[in-house]
Protein backbone atom coordinates (compact mmCIF):
# COMPACT_ATOMS: atom_id res chain seq x y z
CA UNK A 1 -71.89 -49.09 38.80
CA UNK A 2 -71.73 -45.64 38.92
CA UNK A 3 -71.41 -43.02 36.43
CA UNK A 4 -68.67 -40.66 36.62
CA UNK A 5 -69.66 -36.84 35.29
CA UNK A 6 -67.16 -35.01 33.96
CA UNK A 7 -66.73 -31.22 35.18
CA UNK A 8 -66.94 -29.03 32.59
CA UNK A 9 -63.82 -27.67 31.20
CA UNK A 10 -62.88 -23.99 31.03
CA UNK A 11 -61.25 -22.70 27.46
CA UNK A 12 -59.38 -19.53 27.44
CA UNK A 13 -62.34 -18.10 25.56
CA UNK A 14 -64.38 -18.60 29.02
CA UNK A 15 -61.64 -17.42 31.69
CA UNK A 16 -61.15 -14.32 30.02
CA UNK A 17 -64.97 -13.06 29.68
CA UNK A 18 -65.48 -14.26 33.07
CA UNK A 19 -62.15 -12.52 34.42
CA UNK A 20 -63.19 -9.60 31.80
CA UNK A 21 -66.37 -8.92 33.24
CA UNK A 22 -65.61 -8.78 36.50
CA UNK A 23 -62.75 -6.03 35.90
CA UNK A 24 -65.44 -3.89 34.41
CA UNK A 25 -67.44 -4.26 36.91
CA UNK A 26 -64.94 -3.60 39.92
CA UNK A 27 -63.75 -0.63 37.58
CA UNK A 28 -67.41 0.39 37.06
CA UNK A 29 -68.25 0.10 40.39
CA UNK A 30 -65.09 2.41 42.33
CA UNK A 31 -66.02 4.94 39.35
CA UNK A 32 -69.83 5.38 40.25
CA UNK A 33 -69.26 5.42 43.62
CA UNK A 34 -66.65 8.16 43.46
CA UNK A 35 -68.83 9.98 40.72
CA UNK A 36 -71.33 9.76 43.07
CA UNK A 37 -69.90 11.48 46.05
CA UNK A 38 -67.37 14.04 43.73
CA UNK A 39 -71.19 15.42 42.72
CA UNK A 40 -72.10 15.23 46.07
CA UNK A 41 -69.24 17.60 47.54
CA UNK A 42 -69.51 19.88 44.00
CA UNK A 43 -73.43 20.21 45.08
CA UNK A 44 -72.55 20.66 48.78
CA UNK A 45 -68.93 21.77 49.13
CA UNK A 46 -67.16 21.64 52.59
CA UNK A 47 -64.21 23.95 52.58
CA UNK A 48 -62.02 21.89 55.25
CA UNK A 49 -62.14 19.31 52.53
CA UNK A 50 -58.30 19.16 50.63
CA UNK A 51 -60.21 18.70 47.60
CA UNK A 52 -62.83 21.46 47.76
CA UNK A 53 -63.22 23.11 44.62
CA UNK A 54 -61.31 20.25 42.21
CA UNK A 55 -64.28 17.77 42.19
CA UNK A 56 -64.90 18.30 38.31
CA UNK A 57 -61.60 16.54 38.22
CA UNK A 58 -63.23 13.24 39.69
CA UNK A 59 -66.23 13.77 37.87
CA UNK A 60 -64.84 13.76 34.40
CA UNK A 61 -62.38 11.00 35.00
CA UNK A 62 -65.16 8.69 36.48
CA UNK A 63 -67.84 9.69 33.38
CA UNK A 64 -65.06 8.90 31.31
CA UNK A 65 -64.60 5.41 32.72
CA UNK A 66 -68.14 4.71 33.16
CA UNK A 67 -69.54 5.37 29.29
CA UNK A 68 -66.33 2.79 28.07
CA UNK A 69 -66.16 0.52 30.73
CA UNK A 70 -70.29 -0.33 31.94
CA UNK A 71 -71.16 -0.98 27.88
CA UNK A 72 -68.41 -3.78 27.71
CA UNK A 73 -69.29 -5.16 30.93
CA UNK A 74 -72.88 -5.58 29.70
CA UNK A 75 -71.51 -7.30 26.66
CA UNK A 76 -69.08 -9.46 28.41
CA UNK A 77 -72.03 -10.25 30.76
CA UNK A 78 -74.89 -10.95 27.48
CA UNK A 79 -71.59 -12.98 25.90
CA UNK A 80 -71.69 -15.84 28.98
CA UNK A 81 -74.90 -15.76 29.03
CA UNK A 82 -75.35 -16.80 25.55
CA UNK A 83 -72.72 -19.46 26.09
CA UNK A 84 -74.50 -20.78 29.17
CA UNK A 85 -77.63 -21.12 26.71
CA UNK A 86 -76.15 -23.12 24.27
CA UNK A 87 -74.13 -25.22 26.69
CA UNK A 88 -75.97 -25.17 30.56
CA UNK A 89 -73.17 -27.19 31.96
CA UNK A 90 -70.85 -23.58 31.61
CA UNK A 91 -72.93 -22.22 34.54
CA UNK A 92 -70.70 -24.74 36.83
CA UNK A 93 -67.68 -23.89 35.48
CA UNK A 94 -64.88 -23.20 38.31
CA UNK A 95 -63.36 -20.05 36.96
CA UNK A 96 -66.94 -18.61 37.28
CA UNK A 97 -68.11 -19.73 40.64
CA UNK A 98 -64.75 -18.48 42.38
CA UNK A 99 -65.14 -15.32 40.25
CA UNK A 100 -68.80 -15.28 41.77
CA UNK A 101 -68.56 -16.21 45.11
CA UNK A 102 -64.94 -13.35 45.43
CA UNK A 103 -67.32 -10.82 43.82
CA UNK A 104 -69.66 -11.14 46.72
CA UNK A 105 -66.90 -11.49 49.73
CA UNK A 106 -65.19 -8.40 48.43
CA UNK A 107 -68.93 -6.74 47.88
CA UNK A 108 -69.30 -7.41 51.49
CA UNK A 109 -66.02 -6.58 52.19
CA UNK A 110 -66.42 -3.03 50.57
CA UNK A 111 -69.51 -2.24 52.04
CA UNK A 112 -67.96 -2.91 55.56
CA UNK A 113 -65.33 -0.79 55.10
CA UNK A 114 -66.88 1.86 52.97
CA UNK A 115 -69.15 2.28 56.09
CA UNK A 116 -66.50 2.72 58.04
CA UNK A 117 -64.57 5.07 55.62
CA UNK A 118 -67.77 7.15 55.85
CA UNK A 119 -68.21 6.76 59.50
CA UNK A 120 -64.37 8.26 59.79
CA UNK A 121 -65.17 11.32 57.79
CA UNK A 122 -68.20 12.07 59.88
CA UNK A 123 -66.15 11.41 63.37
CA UNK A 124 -63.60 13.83 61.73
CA UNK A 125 -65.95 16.24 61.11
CA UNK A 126 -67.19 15.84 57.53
CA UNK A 127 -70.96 17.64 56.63
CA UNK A 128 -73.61 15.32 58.50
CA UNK A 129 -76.04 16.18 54.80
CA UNK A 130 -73.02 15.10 52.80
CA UNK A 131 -71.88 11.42 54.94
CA UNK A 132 -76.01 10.88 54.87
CA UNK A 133 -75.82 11.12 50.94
CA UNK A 134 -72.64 9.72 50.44
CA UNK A 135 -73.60 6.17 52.41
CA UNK A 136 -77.21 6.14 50.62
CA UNK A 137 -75.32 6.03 47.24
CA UNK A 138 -72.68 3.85 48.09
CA UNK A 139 -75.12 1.36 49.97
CA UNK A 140 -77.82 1.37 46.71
CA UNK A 141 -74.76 0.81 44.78
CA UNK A 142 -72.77 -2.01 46.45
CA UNK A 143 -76.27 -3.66 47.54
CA UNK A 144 -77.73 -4.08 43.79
CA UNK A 145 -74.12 -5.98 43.20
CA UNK A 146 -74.57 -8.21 46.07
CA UNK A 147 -78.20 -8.92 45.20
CA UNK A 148 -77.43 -9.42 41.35
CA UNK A 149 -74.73 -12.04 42.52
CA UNK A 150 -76.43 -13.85 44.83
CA UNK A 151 -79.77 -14.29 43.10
CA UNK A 152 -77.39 -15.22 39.48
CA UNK A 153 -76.17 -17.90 42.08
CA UNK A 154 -79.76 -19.23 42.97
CA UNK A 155 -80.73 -18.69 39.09
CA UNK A 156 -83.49 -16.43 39.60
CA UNK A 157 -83.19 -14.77 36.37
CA UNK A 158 -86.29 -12.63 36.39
CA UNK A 159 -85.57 -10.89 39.56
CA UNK A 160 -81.98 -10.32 38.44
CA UNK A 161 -82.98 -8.75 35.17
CA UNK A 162 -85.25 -6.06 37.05
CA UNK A 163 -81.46 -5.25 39.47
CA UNK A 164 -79.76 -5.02 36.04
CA UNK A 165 -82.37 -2.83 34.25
CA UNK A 166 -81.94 -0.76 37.85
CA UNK A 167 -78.54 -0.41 37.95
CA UNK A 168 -78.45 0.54 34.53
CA UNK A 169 -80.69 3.11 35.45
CA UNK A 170 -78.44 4.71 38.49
CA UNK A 171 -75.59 4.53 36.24
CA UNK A 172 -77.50 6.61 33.49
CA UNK A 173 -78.37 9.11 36.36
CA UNK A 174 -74.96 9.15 37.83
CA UNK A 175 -73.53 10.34 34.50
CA UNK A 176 -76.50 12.66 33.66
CA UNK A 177 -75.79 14.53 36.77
CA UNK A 178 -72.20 14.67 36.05
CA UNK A 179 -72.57 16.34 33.00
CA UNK A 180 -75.06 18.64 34.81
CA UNK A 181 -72.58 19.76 37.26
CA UNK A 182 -69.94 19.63 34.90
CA UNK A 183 -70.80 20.97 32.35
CA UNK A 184 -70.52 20.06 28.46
CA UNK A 185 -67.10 18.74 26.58
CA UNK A 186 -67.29 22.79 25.36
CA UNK A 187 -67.57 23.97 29.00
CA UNK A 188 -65.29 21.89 30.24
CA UNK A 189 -62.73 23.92 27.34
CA UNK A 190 -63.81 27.49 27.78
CA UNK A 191 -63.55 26.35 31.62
CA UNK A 192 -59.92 25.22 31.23
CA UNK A 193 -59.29 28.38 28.95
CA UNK A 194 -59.98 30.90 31.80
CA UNK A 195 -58.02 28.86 33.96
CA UNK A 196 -55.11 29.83 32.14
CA UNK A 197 -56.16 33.43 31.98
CA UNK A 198 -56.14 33.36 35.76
CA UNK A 199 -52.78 31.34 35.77
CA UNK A 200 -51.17 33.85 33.30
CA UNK A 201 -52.84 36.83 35.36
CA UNK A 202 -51.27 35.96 38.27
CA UNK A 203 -47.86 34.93 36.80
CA UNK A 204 -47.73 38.91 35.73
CA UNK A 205 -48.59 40.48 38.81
CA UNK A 206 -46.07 38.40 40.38
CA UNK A 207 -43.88 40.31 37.80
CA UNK A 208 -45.19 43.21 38.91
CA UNK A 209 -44.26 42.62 42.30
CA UNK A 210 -40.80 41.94 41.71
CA UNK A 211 -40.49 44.58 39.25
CA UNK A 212 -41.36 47.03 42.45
CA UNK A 213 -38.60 45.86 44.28
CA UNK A 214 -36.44 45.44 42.06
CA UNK A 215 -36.43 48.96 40.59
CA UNK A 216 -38.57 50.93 43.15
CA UNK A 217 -41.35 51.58 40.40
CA UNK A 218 -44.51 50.41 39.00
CA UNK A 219 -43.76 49.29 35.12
CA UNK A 220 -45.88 51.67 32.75
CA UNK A 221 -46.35 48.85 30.25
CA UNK A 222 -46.20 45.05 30.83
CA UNK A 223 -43.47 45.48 28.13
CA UNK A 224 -41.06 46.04 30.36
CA UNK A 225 -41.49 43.02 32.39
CA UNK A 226 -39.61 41.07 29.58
CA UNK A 227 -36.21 39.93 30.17
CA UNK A 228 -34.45 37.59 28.13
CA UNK A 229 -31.89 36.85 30.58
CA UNK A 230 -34.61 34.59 32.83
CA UNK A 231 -36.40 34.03 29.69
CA UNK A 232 -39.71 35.93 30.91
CA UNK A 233 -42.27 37.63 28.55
CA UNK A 234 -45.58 38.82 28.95
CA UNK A 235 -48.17 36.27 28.12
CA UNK A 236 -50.95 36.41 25.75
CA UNK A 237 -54.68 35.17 26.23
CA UNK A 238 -54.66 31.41 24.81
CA UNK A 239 -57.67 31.55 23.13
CA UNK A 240 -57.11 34.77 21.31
CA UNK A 241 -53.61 34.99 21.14
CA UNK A 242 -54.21 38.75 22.08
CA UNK A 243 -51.90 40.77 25.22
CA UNK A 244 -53.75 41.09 28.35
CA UNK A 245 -54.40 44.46 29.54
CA UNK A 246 -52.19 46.02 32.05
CA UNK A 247 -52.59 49.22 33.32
CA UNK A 248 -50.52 51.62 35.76
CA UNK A 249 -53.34 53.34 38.28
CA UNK A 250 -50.66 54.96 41.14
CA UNK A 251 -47.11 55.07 41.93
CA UNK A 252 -47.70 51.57 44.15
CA UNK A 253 -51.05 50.28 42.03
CA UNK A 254 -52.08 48.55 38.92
CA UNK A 255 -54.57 46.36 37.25
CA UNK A 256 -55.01 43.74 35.20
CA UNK A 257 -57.71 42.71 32.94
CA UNK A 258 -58.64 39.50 30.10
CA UNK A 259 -61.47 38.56 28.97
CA UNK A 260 -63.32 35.09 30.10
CA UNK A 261 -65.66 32.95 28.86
CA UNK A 262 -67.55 32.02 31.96
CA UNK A 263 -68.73 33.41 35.31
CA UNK A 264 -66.12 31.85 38.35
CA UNK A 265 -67.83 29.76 40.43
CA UNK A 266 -65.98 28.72 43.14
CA UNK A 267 -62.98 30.34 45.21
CA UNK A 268 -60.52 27.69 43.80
CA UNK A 269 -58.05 30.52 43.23
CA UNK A 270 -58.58 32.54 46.43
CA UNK A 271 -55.93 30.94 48.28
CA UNK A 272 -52.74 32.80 47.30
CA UNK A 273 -51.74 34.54 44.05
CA UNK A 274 -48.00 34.97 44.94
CA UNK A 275 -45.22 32.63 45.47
CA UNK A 276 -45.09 30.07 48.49
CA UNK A 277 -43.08 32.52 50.85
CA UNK A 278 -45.10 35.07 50.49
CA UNK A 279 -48.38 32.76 51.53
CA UNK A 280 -49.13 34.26 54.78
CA UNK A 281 -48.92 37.41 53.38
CA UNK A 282 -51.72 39.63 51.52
CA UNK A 283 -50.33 41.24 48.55
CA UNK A 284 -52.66 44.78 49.56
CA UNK A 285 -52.92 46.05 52.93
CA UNK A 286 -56.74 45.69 54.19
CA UNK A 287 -58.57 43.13 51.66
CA UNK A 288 -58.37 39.60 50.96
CA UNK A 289 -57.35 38.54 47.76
CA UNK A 290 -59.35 36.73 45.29
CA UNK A 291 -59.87 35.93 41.62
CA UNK A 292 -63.24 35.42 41.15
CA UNK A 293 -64.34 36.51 37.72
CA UNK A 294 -67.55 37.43 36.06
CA UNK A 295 -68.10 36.47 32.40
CA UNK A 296 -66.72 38.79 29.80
CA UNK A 297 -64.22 41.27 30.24
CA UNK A 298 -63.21 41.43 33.89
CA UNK A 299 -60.17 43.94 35.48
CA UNK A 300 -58.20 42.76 39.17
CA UNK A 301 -57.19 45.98 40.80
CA UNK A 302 -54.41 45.60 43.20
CA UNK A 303 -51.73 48.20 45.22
CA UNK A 304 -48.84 47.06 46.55
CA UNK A 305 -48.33 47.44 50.67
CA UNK A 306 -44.83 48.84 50.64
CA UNK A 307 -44.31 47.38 54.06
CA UNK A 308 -44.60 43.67 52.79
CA UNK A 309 -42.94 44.13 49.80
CA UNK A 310 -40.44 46.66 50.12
CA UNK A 311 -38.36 47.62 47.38
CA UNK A 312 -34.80 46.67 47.55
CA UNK A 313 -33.45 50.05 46.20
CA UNK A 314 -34.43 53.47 47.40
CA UNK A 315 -37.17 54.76 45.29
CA UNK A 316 -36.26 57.69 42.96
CA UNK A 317 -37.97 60.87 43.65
CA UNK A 318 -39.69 62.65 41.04
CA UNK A 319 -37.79 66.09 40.19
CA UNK A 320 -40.01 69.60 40.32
């Protein structure tokens, strides 16, 4: 007569560390692989790239997501394996061999088409150095899942702890280089600080501008760029709370000055200081504009070229 063995029975408590741990590992594993290659273009930018010069963005967000989400994956994971201890028959349970066996199809599955994600961007012109680094990462990455899977399946315990103790380590590196290219919490303010300064800068010499053809004349004060009817006034530096300095330099020039905390290391605001219309356009005659900053106080000298931004009225001529 034969025995009939029951299949072991999963409670809510195991379906939802099972289905628990996986989610912080998918969410783990998207986030390393995209901190990965954000420090990868920040360490090698490509300019044709729509991102260049916003990979701090993807940086932050995936640190952020990797220091909450990889310590409660490790405790979901040390959670079902204490279970398993106390009751071995929990290492058959369904909810954790389909969760199992999906985690390594859609490993597979990743790997296949990150390759081929990579292999686009290279086709399409992508850095060769940068689509070498970018599949090494993703390929140590996605392979130490795989492997940690597969050998949990055939119970080799001892070889998976030495992949866990691994991928803990590239995880620790991945965020240590984050922060190095990043910066500190404190950079990342006094970083966001003088990108206002530039944002206000810019808002006021579009003032300027319009001022100029508007009234034929460059404004002796930033004073009298307020109006109340469009509800404009002159900013003020967002740290300090003190008025940026403007300064009249010729009948068609002017400058303006603040004070940052940090040198400008990128061209992020080279593109165009002016409103869209005016994008094809250089706001002086002869140079190419740019905001680049050094740290500390720091002027932008600009003069207007009358021919693209002619004033609307005829300019009053100065009496003898």
């Amino acid at each position: 007569m034969e025995i009939e063995t029951s299949k072991p029975k999963a409670s809510p408590k195991d379906f939802f560390l099972n289905l628990g741990a996986i989610v912080f590992l998918y969410s783990g594993v998207m986030n390393l692989m995209n901190l990965f290659f954000s420090i990868i273009d920040k360490v090698n930018p490509d300019p044709i790239n729509p991102s260049y010069g916003y990979e701090a963005d993807g940086i932050r967000w995936s640190i952020a997501v990797l220091i909450i989400f990889y310590p409660l994956y490790i405790y979901f994971t040390k959670l079902l394996a204490k279970d398993i201890a106390i009751d071995p028959s929990k290492k058959n349970l369904g909810i954790r061999k389909w969760l199992i066996y999906f985690t390594l199809f859609v490993t597979g599955l990743i790997i296949a088409w990150g390759f081929v994600y990579l292999l686009n961007g290279f086709l399409g012109g992508e850095l060769t150095s940068n689509f070498i680094m970018k599949a090494i990462s993703a390929g140590i990455v996605l392979l130490l899942i795989f492997e940690y899977y597969l050998m949990d399946l055939r119970e080799n315990h001892s070889y998976n702890k030495r992949i866990f103790y691994t991928a803990t380590l590239v995880v620790l590196l991945g965020i240590a280089g984050g922060f190095y290219e990043m910066g500190s919490p404190a950079t990342q303010r006094m970083m966001r600080f003088d990108t206002t300064r530039v944002g206000d800068l810019q808002n006021l010499q579009w003032q300027v501008v319009n001022f100029w053809q508007q009234k034929g004349t460059i404004p002796l004060s930033q004073d009298e760029l307020s109006d109340s009817i469009s509800g404009f006034y002159p900013p003020s530096d967002p740290e300090t709370k003190q008025p940026y300095i403007y300064e009249k330099t010729s009948d068609t020039g002017f400058k303006l000055c603040a004070v940052f905390n940090l040198k400008d290391k990128n061209d992020r605001y080279n593109e165009t200081a002016v409103p869209a219309v005016y994008i094809e356009k250089s706001m002086y005659a002869g140079k190419t504009e740019s905001w680049n900053h050094e740290k500390g106080s720091y002027c932008f000298e600009r003069t207007i070229d009358t021919q693209l931004y002619p004033p609307k009225i005829t300019p009053a001529v100065p009496q003898i």
